[in-house]
N, C-alpha and C. Protein backbone atom coordinates (compact mmCIF):
# COMPACT_ATOMS: atom_id res chain seq x y z
N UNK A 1 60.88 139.91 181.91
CA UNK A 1 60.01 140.50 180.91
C UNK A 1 60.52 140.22 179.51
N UNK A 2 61.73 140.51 179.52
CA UNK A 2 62.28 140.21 178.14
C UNK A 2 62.39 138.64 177.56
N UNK A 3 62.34 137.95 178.79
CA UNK A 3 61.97 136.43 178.13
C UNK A 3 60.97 135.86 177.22
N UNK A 4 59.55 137.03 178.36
CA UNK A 4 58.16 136.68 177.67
C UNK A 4 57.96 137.29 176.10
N UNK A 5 58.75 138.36 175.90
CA UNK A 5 58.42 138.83 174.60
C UNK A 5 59.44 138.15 174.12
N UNK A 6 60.18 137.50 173.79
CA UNK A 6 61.14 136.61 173.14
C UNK A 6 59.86 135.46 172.74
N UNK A 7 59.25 134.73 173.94
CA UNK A 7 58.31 133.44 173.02
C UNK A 7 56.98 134.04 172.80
N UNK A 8 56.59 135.18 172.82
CA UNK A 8 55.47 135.76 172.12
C UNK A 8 55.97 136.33 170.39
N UNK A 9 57.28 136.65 170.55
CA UNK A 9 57.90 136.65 168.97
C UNK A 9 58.30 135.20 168.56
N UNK A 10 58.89 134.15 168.95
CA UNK A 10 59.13 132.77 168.60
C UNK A 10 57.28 132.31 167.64
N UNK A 11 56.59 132.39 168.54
CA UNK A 11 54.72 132.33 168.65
C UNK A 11 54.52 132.69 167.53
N UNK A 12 54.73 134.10 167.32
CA UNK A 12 54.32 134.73 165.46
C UNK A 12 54.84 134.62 164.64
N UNK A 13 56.48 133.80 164.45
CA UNK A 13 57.24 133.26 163.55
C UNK A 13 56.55 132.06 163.14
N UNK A 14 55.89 132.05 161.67
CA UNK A 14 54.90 130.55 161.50
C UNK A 14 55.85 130.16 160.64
N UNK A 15 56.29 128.62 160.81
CA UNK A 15 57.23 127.79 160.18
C UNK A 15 56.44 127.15 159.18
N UNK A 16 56.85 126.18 158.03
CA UNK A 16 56.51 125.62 157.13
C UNK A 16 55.92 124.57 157.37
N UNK A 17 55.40 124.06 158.57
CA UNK A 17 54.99 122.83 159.05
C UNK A 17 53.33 123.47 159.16
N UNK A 18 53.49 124.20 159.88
CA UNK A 18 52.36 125.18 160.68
C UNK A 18 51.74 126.03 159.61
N UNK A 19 51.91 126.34 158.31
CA UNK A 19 51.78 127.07 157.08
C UNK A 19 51.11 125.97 156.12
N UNK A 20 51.72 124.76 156.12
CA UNK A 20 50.85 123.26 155.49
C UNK A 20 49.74 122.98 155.88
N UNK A 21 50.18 123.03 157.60
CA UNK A 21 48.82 122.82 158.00
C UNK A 21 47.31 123.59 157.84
N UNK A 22 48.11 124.69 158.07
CA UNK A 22 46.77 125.73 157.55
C UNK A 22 46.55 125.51 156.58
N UNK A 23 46.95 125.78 155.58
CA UNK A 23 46.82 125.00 154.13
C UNK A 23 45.75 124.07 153.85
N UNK A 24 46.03 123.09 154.38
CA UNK A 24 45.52 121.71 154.66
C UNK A 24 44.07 122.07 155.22
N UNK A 25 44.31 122.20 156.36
CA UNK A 25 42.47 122.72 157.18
C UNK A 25 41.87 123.60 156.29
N UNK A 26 42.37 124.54 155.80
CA UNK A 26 41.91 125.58 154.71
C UNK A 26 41.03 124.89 153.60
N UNK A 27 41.58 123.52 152.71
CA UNK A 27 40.93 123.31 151.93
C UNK A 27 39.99 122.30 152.25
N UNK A 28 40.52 121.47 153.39
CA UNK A 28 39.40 120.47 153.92
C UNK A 28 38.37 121.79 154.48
N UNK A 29 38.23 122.94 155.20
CA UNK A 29 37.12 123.23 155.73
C UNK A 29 36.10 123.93 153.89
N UNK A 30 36.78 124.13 152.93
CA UNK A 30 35.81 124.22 151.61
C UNK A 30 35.26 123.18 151.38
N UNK A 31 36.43 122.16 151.27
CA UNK A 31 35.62 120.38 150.59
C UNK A 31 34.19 120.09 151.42
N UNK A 32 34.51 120.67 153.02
CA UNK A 32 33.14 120.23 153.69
C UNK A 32 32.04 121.28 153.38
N UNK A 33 32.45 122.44 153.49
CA UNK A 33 31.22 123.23 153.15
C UNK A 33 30.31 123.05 151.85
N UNK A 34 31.93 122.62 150.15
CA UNK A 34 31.02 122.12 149.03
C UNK A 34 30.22 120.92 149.17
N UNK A 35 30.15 119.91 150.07
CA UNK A 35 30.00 118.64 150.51
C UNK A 35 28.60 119.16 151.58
N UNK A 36 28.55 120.07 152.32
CA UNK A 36 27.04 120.82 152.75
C UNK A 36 26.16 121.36 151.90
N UNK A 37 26.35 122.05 150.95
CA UNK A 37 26.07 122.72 149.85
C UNK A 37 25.15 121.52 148.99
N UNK A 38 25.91 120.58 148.81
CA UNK A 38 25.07 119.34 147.93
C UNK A 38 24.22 118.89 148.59
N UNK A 39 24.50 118.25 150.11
CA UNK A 39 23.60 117.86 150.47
C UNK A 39 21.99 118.51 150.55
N UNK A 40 22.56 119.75 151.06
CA UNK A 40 21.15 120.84 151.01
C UNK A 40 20.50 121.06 149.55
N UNK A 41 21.06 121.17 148.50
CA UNK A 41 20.54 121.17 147.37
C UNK A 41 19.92 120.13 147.01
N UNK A 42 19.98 118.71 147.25
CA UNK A 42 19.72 117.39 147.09
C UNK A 42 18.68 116.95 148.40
N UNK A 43 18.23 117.53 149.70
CA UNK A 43 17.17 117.69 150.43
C UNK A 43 16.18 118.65 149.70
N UNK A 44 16.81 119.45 148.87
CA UNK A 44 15.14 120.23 147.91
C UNK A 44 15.65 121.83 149.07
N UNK A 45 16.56 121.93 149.82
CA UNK A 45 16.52 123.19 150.27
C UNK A 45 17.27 124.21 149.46
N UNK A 46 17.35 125.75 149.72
CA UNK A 46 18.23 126.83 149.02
C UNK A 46 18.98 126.92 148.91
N UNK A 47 20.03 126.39 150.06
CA UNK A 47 21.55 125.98 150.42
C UNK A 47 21.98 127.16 150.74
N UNK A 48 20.97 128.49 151.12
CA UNK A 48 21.67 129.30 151.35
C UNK A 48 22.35 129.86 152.25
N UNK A 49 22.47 129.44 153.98
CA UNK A 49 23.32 129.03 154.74
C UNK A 49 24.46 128.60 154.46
N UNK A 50 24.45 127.39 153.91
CA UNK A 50 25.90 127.05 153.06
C UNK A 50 26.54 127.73 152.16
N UNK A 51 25.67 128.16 151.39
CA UNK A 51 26.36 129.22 150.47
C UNK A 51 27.42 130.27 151.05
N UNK A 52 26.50 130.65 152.14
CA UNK A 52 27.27 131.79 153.39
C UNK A 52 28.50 131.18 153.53
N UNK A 53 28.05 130.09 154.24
CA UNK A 53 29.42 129.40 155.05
C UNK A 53 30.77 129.46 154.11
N UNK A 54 30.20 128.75 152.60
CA UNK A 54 31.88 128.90 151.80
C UNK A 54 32.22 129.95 151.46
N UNK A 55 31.44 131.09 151.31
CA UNK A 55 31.68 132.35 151.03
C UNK A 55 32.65 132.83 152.09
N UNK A 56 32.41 132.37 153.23
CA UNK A 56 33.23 133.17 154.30
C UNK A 56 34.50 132.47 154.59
N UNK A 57 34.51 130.87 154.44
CA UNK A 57 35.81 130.24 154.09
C UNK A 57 36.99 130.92 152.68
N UNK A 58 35.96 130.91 151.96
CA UNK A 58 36.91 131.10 151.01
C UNK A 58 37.74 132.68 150.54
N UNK A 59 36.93 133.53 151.66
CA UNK A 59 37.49 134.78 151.93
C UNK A 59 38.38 134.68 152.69
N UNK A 60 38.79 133.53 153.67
CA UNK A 60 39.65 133.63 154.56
C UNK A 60 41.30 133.32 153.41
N UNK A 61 42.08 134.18 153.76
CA UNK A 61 43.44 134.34 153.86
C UNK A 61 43.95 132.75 153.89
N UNK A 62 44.70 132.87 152.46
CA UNK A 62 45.48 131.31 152.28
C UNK A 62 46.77 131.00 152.56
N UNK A 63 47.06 130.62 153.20
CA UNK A 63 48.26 130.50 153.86
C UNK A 63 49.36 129.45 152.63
N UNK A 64 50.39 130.53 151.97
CA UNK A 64 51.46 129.94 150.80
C UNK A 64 52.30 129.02 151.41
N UNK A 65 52.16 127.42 151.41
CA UNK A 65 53.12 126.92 151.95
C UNK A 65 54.29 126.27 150.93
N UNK A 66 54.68 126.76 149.75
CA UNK A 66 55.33 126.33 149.22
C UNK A 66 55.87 125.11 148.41
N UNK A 67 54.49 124.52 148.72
CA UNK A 67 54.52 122.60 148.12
C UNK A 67 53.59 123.20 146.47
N UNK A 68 54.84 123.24 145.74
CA UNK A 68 53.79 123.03 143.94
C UNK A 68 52.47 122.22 144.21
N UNK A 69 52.60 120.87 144.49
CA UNK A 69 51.26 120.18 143.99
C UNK A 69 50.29 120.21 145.01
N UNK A 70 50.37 120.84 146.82
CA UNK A 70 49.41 121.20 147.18
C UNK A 70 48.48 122.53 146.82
N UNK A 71 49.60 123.44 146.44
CA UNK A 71 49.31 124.67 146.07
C UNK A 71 48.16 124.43 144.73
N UNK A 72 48.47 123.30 143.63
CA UNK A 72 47.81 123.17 142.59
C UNK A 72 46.41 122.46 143.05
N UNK A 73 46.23 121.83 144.22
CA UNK A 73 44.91 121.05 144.37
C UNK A 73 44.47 122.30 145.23
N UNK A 74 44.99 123.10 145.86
CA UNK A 74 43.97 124.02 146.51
C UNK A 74 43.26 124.85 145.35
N UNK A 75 44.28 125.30 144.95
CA UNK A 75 43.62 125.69 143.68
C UNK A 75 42.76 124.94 142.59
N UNK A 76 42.54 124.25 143.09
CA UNK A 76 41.04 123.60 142.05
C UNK A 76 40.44 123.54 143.14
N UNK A 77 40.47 122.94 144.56
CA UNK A 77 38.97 123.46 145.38
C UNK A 77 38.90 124.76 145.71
N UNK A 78 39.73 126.12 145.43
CA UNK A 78 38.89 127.20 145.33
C UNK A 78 37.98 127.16 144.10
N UNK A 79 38.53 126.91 142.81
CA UNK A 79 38.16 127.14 141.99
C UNK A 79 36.58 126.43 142.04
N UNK A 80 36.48 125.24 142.36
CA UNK A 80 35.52 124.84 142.30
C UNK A 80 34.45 125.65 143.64
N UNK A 81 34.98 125.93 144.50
CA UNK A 81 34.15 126.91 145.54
C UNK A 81 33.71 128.36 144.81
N UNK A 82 34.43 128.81 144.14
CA UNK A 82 33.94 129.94 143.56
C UNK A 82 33.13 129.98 142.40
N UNK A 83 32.70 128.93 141.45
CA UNK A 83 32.28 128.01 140.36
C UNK A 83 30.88 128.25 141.14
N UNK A 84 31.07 127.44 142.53
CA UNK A 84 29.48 127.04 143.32
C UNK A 84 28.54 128.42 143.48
N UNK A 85 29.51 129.36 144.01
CA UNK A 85 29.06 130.59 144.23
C UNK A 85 28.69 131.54 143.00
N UNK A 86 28.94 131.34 142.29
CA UNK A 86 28.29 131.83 140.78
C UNK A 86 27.12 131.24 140.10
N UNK A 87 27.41 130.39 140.27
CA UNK A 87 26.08 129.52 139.91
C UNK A 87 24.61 129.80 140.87
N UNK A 88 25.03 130.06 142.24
CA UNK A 88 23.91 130.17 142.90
C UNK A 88 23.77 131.72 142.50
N UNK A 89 24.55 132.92 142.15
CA UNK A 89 24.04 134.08 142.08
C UNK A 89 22.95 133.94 141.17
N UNK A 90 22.55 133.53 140.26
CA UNK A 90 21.17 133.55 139.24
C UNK A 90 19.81 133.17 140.44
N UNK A 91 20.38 132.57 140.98
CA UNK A 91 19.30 131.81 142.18
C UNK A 91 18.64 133.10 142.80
N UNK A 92 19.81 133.21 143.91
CA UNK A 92 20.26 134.31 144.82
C UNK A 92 19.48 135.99 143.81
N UNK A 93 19.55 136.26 142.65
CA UNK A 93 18.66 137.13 142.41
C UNK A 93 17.46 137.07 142.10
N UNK A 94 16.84 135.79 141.59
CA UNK A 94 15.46 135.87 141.47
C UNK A 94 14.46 135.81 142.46
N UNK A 95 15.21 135.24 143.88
CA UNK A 95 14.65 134.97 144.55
C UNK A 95 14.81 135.76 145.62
């Protein structure tokens, strides 16, 4: 018994490899949602599905992996994800 809770604690210790990575998927899954977002706006639709979608990415929990210059490019695709989402609120109330 005491083995299994030894690699169920090893399991929730997240290393700096595994912290990048999230990182990493974190901002590629915004780039695709801002990259849905256009397309739908550029078919003539509301985009408001997409809108959802980055809204709920970009609520998700960012995982600090300690690299300065990844840390600085995530931070311009939030920035630019949250940019998108403001812009559509004028939308989002008239309609």
């Amino acid at each position: 018994m005491a083995g299994v809770s030894a690699l169920m604690a090893l399991q929730e210790v997240e290393g700096p490899l595994e912290r990048r990575r999230r990182a990493v998927k974190r901002g590629g899954g915004l780039l695709d949602r801002l990259d849905e977002l256009k397309m739908a706006l550029l078919s003539g639709e509301t985009g408001a599905p997409a809108l959802e979608r980055l809204a709920r990415v970009l609520r998700e929990e960012r995982p600090d992996d300690g690299d300065a210059e990844l840390t600085a490019l995530l931070d311009q695709i939030d920035l630019r994800a949250q940019v998108e989402l403001a812009k559509a609120e004028p939308r989002n109330s008239r309609g």
